[in-house]
C-alpha atoms as a PDB file:
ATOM      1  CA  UNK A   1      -0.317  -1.282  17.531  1.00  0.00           C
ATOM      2  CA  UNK A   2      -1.326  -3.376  14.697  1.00  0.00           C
ATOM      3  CA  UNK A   3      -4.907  -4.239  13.206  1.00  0.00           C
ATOM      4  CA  UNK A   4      -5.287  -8.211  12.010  1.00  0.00           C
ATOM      5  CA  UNK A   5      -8.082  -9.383  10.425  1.00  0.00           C
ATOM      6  CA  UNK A   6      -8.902 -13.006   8.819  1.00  0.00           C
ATOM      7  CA  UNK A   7     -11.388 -14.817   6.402  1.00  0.00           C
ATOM      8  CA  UNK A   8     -11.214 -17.797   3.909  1.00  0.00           C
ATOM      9  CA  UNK A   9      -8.281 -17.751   1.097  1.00  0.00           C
ATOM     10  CA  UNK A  10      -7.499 -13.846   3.061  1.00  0.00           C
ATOM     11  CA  UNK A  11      -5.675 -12.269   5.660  1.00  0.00           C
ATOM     12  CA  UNK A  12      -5.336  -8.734   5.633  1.00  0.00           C
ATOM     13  CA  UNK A  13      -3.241  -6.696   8.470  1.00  0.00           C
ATOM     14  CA  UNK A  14      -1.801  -3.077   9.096  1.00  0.00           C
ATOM     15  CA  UNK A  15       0.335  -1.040  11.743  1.00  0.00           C
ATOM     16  CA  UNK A  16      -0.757   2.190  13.040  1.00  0.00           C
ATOM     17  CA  UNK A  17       2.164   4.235  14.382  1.00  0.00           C
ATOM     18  CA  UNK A  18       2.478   6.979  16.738  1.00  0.00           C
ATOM     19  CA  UNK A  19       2.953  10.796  14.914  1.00  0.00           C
ATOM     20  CA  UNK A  20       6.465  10.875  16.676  1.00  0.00           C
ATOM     21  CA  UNK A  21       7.597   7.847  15.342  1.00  0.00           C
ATOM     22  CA  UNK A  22       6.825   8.244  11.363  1.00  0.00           C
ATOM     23  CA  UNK A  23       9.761   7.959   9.308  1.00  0.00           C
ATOM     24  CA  UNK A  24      10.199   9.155   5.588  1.00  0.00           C
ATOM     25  CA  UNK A  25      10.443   5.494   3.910  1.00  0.00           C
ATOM     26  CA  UNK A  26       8.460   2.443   3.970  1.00  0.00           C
ATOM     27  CA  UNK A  27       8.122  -0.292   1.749  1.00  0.00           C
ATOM     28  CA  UNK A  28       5.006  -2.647   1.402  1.00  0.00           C
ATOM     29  CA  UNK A  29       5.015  -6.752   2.695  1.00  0.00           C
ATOM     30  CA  UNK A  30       2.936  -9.259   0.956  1.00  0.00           C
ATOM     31  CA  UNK A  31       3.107 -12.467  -0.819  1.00  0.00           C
ATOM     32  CA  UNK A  32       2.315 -13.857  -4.126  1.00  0.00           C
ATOM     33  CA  UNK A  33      -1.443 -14.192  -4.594  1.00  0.00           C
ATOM     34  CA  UNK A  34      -2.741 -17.349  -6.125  1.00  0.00           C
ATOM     35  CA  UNK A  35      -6.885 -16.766  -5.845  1.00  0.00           C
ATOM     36  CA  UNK A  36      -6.429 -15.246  -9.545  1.00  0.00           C
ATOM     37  CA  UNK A  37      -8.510 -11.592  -9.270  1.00  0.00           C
ATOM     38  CA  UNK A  38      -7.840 -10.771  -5.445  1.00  0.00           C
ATOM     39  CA  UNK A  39      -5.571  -8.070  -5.092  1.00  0.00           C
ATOM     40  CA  UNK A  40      -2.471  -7.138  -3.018  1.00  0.00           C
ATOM     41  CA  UNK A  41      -3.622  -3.947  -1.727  1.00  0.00           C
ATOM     42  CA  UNK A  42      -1.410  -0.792   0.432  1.00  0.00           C
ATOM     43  CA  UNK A  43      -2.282   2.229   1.621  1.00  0.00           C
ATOM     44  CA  UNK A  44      -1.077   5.887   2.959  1.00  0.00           C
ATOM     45  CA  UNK A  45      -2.274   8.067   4.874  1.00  0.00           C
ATOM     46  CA  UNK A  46      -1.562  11.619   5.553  1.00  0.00           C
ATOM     47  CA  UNK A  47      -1.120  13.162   9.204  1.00  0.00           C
ATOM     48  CA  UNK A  48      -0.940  16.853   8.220  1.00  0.00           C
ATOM     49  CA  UNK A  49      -1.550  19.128   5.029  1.00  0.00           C
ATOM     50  CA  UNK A  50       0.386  19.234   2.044  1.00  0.00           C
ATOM     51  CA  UNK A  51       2.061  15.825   2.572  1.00  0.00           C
ATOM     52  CA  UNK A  52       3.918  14.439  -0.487  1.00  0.00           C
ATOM     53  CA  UNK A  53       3.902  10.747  -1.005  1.00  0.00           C
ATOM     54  CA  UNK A  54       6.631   9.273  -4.152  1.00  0.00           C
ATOM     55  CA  UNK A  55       5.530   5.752  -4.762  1.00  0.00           C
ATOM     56  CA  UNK A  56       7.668   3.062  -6.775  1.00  0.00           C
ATOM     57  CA  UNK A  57       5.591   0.001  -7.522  1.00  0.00           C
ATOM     58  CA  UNK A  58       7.998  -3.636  -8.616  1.00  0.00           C
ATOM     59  CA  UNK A  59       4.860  -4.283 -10.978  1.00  0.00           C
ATOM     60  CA  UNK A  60       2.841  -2.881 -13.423  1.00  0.00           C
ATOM     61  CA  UNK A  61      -0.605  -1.907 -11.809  1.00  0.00           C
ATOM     62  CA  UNK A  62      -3.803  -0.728 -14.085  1.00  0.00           C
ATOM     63  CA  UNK A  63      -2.838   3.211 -13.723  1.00  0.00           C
ATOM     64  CA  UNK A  64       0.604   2.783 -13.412  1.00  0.00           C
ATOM     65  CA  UNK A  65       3.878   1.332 -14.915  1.00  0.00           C
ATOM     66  CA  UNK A  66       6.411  -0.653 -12.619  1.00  0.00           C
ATOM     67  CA  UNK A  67       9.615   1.319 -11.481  1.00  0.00           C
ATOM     68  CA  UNK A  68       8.619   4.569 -12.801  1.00  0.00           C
ATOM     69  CA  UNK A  69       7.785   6.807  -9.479  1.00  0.00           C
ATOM     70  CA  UNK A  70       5.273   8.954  -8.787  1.00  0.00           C
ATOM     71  CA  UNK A  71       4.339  11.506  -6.327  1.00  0.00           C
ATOM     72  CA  UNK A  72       0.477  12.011  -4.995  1.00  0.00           C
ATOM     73  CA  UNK A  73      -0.230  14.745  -2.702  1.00  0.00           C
ATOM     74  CA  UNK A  74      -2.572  14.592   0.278  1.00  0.00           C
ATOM     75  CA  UNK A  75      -4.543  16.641   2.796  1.00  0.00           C
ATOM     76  CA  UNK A  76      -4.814  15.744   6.780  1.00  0.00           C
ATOM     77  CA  UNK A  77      -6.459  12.407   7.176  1.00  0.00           C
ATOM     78  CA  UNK A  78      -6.619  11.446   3.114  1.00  0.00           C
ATOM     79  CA  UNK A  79      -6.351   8.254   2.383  1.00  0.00           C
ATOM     80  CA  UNK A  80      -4.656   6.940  -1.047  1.00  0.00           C
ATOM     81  CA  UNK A  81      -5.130   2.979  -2.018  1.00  0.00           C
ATOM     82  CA  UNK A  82      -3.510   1.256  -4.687  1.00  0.00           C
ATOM     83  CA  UNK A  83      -4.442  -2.151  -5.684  1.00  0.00           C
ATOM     84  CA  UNK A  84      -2.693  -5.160  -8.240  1.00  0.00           C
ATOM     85  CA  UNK A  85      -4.457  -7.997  -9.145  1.00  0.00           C
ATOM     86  CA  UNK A  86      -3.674 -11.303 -10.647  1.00  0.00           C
ATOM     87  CA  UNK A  87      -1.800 -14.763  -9.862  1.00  0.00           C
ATOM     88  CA  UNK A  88       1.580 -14.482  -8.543  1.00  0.00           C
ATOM     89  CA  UNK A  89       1.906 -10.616  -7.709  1.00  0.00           C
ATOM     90  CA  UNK A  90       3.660  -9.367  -4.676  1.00  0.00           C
ATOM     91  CA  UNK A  91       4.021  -5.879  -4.121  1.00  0.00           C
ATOM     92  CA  UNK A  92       7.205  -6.525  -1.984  1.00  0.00           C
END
């Protein structure tokens, strides 16, 4: 199942996956973005308690350095979003 949704100079999708089927890595698509201040955007969410999430970003974002991980931890149904803004940054 997938979510799509459009609007000018945006298009913003996301897949939601079965519990069974959840693997252990993922890695974020998107594309270069040349409206200056709109951001590439990701997000994870947790399925059960205590889940531990190690994130690598390719680019330097405004609370974190490129290639340096880190590790959040979430609760059932928490939700963590990181953004990056400016021209030409892809979060691939």
């Amino acid at each position: 199942l997938y979510a799509l949704n459009t609007g000018n100079n945006t298009t913003d999708a996301f897949m939601v996956l079965p519990v069974d089927v959840l693997g252990r890595d993922y890695m974020v698509g998107s594309y270069r973005s040349n409206f200056g201040t709109y951001p590439n955007w990701f997000q994870v969410a947790a399925v059960e308690d205590d889940t531990q999430v190690t994130i690598t970003l390719n680019q330097d974002a405004t609370n974190r350095i490129a290639r340096v991980p880190y590790t959040i931890t979430l609760q059932r149904g928490q939700v963590y979003q990181q953004g990056i803004g400016g021209i030409g940054v892809d979060l691939t």
